[in-house]
PDB file of N, CA and C in Angstrom:
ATOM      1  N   UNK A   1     -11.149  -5.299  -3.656  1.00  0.00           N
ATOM      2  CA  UNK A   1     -10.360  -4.350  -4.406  1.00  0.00           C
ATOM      3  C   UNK A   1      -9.836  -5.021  -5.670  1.00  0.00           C
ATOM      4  N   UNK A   2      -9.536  -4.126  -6.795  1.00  0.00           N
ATOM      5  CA  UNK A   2      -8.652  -4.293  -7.910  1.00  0.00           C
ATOM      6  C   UNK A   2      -7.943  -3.865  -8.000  1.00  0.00           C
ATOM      7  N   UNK A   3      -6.799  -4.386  -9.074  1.00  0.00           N
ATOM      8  CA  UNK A   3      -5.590  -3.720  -9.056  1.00  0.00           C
ATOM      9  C   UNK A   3      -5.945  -2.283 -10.277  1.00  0.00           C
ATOM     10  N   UNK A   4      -5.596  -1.089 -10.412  1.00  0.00           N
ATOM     11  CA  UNK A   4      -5.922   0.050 -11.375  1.00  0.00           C
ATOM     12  C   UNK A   4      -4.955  -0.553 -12.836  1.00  0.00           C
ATOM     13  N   UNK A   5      -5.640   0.038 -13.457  1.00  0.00           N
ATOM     14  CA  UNK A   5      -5.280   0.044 -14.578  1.00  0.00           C
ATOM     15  C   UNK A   5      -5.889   1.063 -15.583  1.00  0.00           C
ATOM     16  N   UNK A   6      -4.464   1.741 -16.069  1.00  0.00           N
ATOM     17  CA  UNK A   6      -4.778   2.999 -17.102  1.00  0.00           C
ATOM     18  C   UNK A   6      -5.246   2.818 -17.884  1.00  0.00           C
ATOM     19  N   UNK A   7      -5.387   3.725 -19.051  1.00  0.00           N
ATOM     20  CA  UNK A   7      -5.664   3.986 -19.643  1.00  0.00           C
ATOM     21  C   UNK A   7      -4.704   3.926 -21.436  1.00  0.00           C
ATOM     22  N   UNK A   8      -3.663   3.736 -20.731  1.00  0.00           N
ATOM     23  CA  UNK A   8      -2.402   2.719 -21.700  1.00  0.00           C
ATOM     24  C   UNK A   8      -2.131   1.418 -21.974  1.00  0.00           C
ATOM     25  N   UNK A   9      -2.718   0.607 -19.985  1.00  0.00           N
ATOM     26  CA  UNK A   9      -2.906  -0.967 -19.552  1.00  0.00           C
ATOM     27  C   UNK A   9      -1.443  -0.670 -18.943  1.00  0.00           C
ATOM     28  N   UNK A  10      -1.335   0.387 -18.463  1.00  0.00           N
ATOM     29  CA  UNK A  10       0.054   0.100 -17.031  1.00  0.00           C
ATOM     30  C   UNK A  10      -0.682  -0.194 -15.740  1.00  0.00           C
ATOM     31  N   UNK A  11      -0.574  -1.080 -15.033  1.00  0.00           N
ATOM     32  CA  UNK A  11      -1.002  -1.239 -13.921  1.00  0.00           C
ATOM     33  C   UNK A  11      -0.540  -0.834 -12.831  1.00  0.00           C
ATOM     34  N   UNK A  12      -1.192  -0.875 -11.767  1.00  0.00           N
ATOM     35  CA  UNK A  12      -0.869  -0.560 -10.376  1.00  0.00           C
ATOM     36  C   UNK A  12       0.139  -0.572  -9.321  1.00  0.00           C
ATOM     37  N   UNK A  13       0.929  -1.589  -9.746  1.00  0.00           N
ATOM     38  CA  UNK A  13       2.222  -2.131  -8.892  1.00  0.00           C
ATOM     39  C   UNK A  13       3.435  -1.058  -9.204  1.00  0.00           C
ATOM     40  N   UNK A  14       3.701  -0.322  -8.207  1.00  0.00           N
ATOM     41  CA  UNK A  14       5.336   0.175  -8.966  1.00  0.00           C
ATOM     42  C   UNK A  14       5.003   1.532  -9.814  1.00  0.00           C
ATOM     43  N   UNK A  15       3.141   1.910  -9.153  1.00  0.00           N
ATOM     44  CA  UNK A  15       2.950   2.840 -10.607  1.00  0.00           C
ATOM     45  C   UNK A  15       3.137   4.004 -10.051  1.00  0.00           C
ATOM     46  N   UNK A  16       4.319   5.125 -11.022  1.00  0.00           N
ATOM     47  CA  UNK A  16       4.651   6.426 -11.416  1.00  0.00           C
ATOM     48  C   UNK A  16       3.392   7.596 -11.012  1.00  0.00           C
ATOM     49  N   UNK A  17       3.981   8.243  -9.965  1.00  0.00           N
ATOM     50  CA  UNK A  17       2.753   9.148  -9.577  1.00  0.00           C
ATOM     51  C   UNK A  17       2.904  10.576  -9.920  1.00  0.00           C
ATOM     52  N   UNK A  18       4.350  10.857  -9.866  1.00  0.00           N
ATOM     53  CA  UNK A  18       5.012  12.711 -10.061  1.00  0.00           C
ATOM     54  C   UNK A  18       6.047  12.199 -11.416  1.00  0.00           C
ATOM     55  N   UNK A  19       6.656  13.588 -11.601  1.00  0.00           N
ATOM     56  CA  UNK A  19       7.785  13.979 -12.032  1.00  0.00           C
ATOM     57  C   UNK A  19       9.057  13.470 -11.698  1.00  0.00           C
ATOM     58  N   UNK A  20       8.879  13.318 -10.393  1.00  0.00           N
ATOM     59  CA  UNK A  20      10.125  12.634  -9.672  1.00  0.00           C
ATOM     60  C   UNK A  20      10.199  11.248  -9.693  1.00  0.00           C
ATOM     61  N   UNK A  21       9.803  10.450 -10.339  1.00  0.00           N
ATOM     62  CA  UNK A  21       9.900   8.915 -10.269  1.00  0.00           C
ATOM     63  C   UNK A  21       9.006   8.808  -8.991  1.00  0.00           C
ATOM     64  N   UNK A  22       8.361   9.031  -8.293  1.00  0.00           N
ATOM     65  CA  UNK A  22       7.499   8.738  -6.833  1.00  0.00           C
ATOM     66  C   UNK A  22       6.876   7.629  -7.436  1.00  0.00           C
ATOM     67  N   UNK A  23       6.502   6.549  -6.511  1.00  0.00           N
ATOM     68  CA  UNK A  23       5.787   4.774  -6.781  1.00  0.00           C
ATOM     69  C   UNK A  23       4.973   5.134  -5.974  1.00  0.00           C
ATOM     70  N   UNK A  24       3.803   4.359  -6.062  1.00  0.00           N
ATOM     71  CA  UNK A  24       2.805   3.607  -5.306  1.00  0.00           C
ATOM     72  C   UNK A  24       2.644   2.463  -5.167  1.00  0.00           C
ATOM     73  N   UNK A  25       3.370   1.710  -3.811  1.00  0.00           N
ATOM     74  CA  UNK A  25       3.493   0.052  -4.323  1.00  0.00           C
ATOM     75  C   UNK A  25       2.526  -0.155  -5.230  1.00  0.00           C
ATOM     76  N   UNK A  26       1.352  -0.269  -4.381  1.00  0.00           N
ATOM     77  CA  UNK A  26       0.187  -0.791  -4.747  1.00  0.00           C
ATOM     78  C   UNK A  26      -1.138  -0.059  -5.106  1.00  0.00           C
ATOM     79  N   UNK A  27      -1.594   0.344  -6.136  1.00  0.00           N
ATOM     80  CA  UNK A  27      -2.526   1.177  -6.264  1.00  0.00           C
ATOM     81  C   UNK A  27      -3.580   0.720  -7.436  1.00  0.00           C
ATOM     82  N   UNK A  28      -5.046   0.455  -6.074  1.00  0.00           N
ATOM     83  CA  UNK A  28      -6.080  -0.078  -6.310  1.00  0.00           C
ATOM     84  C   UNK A  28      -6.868   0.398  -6.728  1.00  0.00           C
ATOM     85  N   UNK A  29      -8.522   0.153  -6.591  1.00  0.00           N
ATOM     86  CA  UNK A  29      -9.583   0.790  -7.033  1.00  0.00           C
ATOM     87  C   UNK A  29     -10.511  -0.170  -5.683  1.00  0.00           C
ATOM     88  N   UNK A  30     -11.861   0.367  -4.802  1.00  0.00           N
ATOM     89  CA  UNK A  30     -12.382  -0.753  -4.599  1.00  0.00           C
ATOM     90  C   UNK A  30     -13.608  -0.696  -4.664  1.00  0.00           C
ATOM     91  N   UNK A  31     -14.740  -1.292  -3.928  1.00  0.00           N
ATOM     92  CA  UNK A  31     -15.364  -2.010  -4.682  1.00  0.00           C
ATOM     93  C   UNK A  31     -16.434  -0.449  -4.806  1.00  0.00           C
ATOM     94  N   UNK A  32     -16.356   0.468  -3.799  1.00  0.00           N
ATOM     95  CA  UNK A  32     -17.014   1.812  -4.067  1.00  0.00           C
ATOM     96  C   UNK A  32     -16.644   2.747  -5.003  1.00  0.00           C
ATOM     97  N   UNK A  33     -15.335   1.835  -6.214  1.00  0.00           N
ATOM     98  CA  UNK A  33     -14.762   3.093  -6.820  1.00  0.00           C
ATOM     99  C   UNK A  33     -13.769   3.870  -6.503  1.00  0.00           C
ATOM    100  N   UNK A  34     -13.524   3.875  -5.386  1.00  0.00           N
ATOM    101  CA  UNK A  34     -12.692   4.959  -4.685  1.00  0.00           C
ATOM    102  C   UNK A  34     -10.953   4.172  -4.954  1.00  0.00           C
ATOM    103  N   UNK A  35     -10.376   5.008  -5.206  1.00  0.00           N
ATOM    104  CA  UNK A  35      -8.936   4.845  -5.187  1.00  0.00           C
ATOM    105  C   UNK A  35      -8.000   4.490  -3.864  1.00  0.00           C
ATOM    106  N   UNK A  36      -7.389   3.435  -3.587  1.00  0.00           N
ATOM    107  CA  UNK A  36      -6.985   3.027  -2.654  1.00  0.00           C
ATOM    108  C   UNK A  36      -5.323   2.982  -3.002  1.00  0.00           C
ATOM    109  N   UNK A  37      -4.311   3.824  -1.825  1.00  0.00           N
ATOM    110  CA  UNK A  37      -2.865   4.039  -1.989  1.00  0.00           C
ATOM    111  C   UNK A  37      -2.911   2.907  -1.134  1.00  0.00           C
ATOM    112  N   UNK A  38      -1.608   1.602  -1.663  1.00  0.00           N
ATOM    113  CA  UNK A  38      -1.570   0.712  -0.690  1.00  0.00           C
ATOM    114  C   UNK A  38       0.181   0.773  -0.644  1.00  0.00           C
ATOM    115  N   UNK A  39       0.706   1.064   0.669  1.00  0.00           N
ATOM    116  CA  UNK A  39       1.973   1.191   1.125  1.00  0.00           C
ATOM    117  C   UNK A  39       2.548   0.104   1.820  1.00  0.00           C
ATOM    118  N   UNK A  40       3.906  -0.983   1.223  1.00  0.00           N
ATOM    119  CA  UNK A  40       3.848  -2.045   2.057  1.00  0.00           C
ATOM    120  C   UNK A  40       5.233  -1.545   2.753  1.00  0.00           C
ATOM    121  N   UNK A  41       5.641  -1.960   3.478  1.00  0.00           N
ATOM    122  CA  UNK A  41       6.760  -1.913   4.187  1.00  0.00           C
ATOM    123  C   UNK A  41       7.983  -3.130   4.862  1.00  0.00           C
ATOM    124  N   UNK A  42       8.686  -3.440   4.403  1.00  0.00           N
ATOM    125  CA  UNK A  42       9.248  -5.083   4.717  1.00  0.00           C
ATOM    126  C   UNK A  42       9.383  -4.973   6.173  1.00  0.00           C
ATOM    127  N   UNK A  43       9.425  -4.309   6.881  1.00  0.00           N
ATOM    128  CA  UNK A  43      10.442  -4.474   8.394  1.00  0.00           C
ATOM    129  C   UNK A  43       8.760  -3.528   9.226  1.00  0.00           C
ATOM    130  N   UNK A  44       9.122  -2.507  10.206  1.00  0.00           N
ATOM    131  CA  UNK A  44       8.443  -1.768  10.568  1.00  0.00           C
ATOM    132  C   UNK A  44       7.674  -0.155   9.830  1.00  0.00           C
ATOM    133  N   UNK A  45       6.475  -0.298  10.578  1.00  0.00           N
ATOM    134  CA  UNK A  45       6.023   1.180   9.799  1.00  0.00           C
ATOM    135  C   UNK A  45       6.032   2.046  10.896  1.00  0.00           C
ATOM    136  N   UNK A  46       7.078   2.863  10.452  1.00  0.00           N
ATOM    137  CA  UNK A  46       7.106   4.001  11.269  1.00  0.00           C
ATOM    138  C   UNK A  46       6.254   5.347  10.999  1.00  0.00           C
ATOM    139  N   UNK A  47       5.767   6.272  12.155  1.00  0.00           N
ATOM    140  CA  UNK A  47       5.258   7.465  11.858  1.00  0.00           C
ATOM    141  C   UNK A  47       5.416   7.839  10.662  1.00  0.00           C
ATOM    142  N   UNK A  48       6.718   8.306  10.104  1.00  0.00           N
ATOM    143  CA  UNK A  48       7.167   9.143   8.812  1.00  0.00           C
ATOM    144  C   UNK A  48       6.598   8.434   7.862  1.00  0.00           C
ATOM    145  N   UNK A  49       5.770   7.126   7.093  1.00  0.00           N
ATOM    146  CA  UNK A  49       5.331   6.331   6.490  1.00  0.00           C
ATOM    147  C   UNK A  49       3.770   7.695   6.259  1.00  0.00           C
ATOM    148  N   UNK A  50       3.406   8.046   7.027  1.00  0.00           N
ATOM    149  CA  UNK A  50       2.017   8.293   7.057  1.00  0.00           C
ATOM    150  C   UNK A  50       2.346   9.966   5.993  1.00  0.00           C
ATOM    151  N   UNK A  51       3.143  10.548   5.924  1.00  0.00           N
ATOM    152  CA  UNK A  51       3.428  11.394   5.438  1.00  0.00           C
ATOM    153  C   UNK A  51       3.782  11.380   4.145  1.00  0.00           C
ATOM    154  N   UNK A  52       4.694  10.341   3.287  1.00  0.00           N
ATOM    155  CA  UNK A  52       4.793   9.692   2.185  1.00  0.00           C
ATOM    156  C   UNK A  52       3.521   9.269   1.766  1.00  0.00           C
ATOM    157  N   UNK A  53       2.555   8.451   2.469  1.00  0.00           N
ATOM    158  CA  UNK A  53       0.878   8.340   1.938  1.00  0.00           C
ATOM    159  C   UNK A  53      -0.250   9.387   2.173  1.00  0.00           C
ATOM    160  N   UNK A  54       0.349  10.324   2.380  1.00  0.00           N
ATOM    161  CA  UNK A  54      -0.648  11.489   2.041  1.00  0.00           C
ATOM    162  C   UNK A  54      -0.299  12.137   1.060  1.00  0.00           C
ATOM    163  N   UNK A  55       1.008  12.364   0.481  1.00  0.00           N
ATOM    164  CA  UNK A  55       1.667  12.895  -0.786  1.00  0.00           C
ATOM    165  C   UNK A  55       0.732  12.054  -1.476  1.00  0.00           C
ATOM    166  N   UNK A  56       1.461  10.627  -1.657  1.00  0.00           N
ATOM    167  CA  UNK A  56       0.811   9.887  -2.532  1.00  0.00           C
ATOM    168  C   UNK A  56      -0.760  10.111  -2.768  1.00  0.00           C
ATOM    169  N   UNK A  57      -1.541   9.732  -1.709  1.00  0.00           N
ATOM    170  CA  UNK A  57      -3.176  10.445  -1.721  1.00  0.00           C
ATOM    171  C   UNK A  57      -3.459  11.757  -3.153  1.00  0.00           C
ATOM    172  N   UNK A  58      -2.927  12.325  -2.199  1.00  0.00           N
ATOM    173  CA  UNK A  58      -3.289  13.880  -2.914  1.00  0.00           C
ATOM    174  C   UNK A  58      -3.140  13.902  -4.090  1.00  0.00           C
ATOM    175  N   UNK A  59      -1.842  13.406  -4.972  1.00  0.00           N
ATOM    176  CA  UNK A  59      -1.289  12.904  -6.433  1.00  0.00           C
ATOM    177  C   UNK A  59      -2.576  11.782  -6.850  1.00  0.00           C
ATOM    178  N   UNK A  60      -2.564  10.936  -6.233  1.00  0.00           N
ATOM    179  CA  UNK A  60      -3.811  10.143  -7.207  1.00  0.00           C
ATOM    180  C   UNK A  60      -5.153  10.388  -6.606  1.00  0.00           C
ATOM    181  N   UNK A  61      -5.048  11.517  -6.451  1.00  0.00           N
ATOM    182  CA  UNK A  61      -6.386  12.456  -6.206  1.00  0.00           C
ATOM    183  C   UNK A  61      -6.962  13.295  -7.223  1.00  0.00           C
ATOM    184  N   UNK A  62      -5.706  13.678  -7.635  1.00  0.00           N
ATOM    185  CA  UNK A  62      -5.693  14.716  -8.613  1.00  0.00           C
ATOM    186  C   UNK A  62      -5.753  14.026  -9.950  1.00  0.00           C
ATOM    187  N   UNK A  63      -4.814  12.920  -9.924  1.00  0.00           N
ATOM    188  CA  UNK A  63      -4.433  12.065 -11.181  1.00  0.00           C
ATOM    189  C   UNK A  63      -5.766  11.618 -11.522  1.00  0.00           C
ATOM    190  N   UNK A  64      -6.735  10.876 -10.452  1.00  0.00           N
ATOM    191  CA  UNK A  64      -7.657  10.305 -10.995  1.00  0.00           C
ATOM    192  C   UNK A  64      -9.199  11.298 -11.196  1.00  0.00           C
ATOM    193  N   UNK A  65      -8.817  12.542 -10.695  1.00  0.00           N
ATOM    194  CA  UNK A  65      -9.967  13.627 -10.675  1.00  0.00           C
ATOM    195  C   UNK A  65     -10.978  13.124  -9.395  1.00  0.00           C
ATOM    196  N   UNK A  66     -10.387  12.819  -8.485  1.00  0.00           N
ATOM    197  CA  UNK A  66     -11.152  12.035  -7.496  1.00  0.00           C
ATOM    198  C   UNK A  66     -11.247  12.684  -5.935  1.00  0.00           C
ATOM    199  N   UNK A  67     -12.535  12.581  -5.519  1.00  0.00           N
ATOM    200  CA  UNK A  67     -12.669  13.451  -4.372  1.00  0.00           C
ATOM    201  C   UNK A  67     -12.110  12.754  -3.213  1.00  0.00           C
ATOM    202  N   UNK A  68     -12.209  11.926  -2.894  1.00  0.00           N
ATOM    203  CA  UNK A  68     -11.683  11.229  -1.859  1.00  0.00           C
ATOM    204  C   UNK A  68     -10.734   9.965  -2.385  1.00  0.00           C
ATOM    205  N   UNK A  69      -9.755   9.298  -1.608  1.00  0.00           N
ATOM    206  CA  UNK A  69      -8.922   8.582  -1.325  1.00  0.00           C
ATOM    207  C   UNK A  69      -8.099   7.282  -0.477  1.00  0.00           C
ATOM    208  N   UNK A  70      -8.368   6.676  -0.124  1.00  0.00           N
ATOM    209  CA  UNK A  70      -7.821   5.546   0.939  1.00  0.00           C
ATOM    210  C   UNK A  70      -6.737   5.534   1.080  1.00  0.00           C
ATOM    211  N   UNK A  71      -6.077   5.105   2.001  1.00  0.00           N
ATOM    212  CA  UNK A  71      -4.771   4.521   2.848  1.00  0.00           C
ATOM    213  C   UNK A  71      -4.194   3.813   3.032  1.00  0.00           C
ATOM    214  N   UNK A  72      -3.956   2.632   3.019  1.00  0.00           N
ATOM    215  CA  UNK A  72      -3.453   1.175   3.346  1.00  0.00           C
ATOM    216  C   UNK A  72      -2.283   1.378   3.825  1.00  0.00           C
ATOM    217  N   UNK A  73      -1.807   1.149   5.064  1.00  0.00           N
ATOM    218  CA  UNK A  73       0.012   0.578   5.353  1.00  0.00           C
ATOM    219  C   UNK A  73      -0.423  -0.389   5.829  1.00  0.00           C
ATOM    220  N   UNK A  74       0.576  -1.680   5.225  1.00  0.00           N
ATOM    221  CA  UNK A  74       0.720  -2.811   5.575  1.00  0.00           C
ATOM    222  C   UNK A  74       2.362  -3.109   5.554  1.00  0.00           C
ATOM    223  N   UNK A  75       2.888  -3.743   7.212  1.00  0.00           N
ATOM    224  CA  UNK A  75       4.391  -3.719   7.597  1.00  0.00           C
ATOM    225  C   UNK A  75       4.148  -5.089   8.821  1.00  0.00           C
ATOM    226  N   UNK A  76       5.625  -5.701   8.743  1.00  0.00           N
ATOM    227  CA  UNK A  76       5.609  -6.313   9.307  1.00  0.00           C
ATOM    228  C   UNK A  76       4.952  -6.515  11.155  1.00  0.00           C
ATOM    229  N   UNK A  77       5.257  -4.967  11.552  1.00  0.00           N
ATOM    230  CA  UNK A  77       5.098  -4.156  12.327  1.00  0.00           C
ATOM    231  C   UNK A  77       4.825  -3.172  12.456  1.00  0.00           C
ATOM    232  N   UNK A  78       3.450  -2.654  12.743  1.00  0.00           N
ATOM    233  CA  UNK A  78       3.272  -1.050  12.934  1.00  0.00           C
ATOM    234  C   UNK A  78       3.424  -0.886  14.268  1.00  0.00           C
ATOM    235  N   UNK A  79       4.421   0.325  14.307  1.00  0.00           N
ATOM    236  CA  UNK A  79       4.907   1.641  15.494  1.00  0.00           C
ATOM    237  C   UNK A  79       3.674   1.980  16.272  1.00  0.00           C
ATOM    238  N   UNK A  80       3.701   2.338  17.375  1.00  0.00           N
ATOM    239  CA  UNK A  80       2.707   3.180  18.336  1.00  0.00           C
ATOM    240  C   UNK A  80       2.616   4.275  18.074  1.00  0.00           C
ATOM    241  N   UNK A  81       4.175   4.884  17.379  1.00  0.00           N
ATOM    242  CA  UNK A  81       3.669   6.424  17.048  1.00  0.00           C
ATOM    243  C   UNK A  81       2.923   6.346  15.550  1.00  0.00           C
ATOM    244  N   UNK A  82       3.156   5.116  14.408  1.00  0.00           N
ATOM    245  CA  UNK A  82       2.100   5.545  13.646  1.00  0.00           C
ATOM    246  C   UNK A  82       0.832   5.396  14.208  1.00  0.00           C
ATOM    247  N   UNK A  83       0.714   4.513  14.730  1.00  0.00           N
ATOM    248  CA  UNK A  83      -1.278   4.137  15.259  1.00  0.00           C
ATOM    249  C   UNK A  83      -1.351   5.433  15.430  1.00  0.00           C
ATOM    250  N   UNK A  84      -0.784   6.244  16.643  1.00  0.00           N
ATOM    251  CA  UNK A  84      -1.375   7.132  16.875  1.00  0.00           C
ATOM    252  C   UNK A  84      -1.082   8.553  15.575  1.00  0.00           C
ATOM    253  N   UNK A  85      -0.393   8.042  15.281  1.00  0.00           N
ATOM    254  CA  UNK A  85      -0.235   9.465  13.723  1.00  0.00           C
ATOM    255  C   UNK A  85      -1.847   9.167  12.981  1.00  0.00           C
ATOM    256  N   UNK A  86      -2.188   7.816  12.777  1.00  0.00           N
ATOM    257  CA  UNK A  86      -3.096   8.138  12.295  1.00  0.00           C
ATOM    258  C   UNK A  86      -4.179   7.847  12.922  1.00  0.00           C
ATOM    259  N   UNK A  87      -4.711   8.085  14.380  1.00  0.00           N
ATOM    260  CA  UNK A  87      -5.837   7.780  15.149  1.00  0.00           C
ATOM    261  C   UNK A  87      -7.205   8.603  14.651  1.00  0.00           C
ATOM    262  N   UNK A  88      -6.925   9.601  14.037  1.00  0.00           N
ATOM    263  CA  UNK A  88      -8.302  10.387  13.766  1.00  0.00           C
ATOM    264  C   UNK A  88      -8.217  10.212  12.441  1.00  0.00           C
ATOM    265  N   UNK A  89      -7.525   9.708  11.336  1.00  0.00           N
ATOM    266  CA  UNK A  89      -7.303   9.813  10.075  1.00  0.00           C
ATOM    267  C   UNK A  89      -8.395   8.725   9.651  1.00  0.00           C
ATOM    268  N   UNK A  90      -9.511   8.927   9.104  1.00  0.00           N
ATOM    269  CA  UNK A  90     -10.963   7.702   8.832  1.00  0.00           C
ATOM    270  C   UNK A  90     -10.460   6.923   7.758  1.00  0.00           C
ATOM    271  N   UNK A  91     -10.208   7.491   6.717  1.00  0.00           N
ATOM    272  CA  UNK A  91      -9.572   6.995   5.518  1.00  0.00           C
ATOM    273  C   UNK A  91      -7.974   6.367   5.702  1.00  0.00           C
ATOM    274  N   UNK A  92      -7.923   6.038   7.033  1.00  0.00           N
ATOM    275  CA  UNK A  92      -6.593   4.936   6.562  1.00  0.00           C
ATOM    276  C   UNK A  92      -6.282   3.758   7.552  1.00  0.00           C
ATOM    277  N   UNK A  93      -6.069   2.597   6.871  1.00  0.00           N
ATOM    278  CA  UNK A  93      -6.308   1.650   7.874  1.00  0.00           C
ATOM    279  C   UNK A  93      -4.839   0.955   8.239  1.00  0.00           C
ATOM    280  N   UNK A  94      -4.282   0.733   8.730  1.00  0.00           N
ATOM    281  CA  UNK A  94      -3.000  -0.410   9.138  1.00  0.00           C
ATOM    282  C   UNK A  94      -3.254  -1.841   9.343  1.00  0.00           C
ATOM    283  N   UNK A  95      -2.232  -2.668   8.925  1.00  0.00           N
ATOM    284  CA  UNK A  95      -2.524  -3.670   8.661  1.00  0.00           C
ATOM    285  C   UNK A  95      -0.965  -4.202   9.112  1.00  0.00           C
ATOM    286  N   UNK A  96      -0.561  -5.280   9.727  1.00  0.00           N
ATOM    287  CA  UNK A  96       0.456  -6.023   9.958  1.00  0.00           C
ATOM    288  C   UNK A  96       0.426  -7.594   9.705  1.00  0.00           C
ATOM    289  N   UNK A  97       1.590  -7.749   9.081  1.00  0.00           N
ATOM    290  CA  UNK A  97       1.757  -9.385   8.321  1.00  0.00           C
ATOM    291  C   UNK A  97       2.263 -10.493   8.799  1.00  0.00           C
ATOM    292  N   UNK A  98       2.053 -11.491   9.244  1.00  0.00           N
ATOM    293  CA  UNK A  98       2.510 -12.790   9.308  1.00  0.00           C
ATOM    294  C   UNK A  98       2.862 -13.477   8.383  1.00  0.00           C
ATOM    295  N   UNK A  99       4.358 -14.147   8.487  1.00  0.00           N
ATOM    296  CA  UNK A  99       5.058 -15.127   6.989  1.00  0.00           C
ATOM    297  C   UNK A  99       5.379 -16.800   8.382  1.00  0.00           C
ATOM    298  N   UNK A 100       5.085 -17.026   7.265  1.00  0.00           N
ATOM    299  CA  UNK A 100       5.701 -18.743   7.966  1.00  0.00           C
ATOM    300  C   UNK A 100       5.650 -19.643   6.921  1.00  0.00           C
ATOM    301  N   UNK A 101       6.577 -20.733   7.188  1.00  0.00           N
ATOM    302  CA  UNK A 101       7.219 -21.304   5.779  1.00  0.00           C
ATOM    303  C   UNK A 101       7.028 -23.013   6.582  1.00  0.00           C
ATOM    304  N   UNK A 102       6.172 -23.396   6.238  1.00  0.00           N
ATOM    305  CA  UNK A 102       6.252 -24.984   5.973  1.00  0.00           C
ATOM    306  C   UNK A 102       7.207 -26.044   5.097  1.00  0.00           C
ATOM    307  N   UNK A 103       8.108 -26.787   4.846  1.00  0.00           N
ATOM    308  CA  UNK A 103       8.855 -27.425   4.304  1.00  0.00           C
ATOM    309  C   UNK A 103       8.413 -28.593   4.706  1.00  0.00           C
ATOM    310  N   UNK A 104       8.454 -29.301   3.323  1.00  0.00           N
ATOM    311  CA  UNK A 104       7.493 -30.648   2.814  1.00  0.00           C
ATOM    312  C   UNK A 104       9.189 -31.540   2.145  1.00  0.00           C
ATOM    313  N   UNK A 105       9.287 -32.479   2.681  1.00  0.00           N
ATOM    314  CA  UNK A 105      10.340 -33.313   1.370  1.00  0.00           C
ATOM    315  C   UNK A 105       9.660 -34.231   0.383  1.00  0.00           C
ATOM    316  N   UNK A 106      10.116 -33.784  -0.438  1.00  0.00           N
ATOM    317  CA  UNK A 106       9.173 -34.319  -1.869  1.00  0.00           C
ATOM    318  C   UNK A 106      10.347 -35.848  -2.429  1.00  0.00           C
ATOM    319  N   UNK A 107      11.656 -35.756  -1.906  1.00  0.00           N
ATOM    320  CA  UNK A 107      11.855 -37.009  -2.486  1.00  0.00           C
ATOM    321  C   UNK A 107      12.465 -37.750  -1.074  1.00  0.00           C
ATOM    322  N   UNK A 108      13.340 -38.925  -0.716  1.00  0.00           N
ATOM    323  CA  UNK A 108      13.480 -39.601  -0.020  1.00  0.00           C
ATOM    324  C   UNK A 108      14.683 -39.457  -0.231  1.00  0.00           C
ATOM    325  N   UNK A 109      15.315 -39.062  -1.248  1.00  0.00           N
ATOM    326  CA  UNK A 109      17.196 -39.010  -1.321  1.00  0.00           C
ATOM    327  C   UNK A 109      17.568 -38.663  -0.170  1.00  0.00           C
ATOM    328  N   UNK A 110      18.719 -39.377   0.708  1.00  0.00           N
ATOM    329  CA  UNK A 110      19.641 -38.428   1.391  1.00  0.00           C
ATOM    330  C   UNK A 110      20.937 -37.965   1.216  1.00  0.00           C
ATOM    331  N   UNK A 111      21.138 -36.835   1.646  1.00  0.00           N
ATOM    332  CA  UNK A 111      22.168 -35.819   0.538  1.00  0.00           C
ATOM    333  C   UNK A 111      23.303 -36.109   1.607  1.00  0.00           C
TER     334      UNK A 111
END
């Protein structure tokens, strides 16, 4: 995937979809062309997540004159009720994140 970029050079991150200020964290292109809504979430993705990315869908559906659309939620944790919100949904995939932090001491001072 790439990140989109207009037709002004506003890019994808943070990008303006309605009237209402509505974002798309992340909004791609990939490698078929197709427009990809990517939704991150810091904590858990709950059901109601899947409903906010179908708005979104439909808006850069229209925005980009485009027949079809992708999905992305990516959360620390996805819910059982989203899996199953979106079990028949083809076009959208879930994704959950791992962070871990290594600390290196770079000098020998002791404080």
């Amino acid at each position: 995937m790439k990140l989109y970029k207009d037709e002004n050079g506003v890019e994808g991150l943070e990008y303006p979809i309605d009237a209402n200020n509505k974002r798309v964290d992340i909004l791609a292109i990939d490698q078929n062309n197709i427009p990809v809504v990517v939704e991150v979430k810091v904590s858990k993705g709950y059901e109601k997540v899947i409903g906010q990315c179908l708005y979104y869908r439909n808006h850069v559906k229209q925005m980009l004159n485009s027949e079809q659309a992708r999905i992305i939620v990516i959360a620390r944790e996805i819910s059982n009720q989203l899996q199953t919100a979106v079990e028949n949904l083809h076009d959208v995939e879930l994704f959950e994140y791992k962070l871990s932090v290594k600390l290196e001491r770079i000098n020998k001072k002791k404080i």
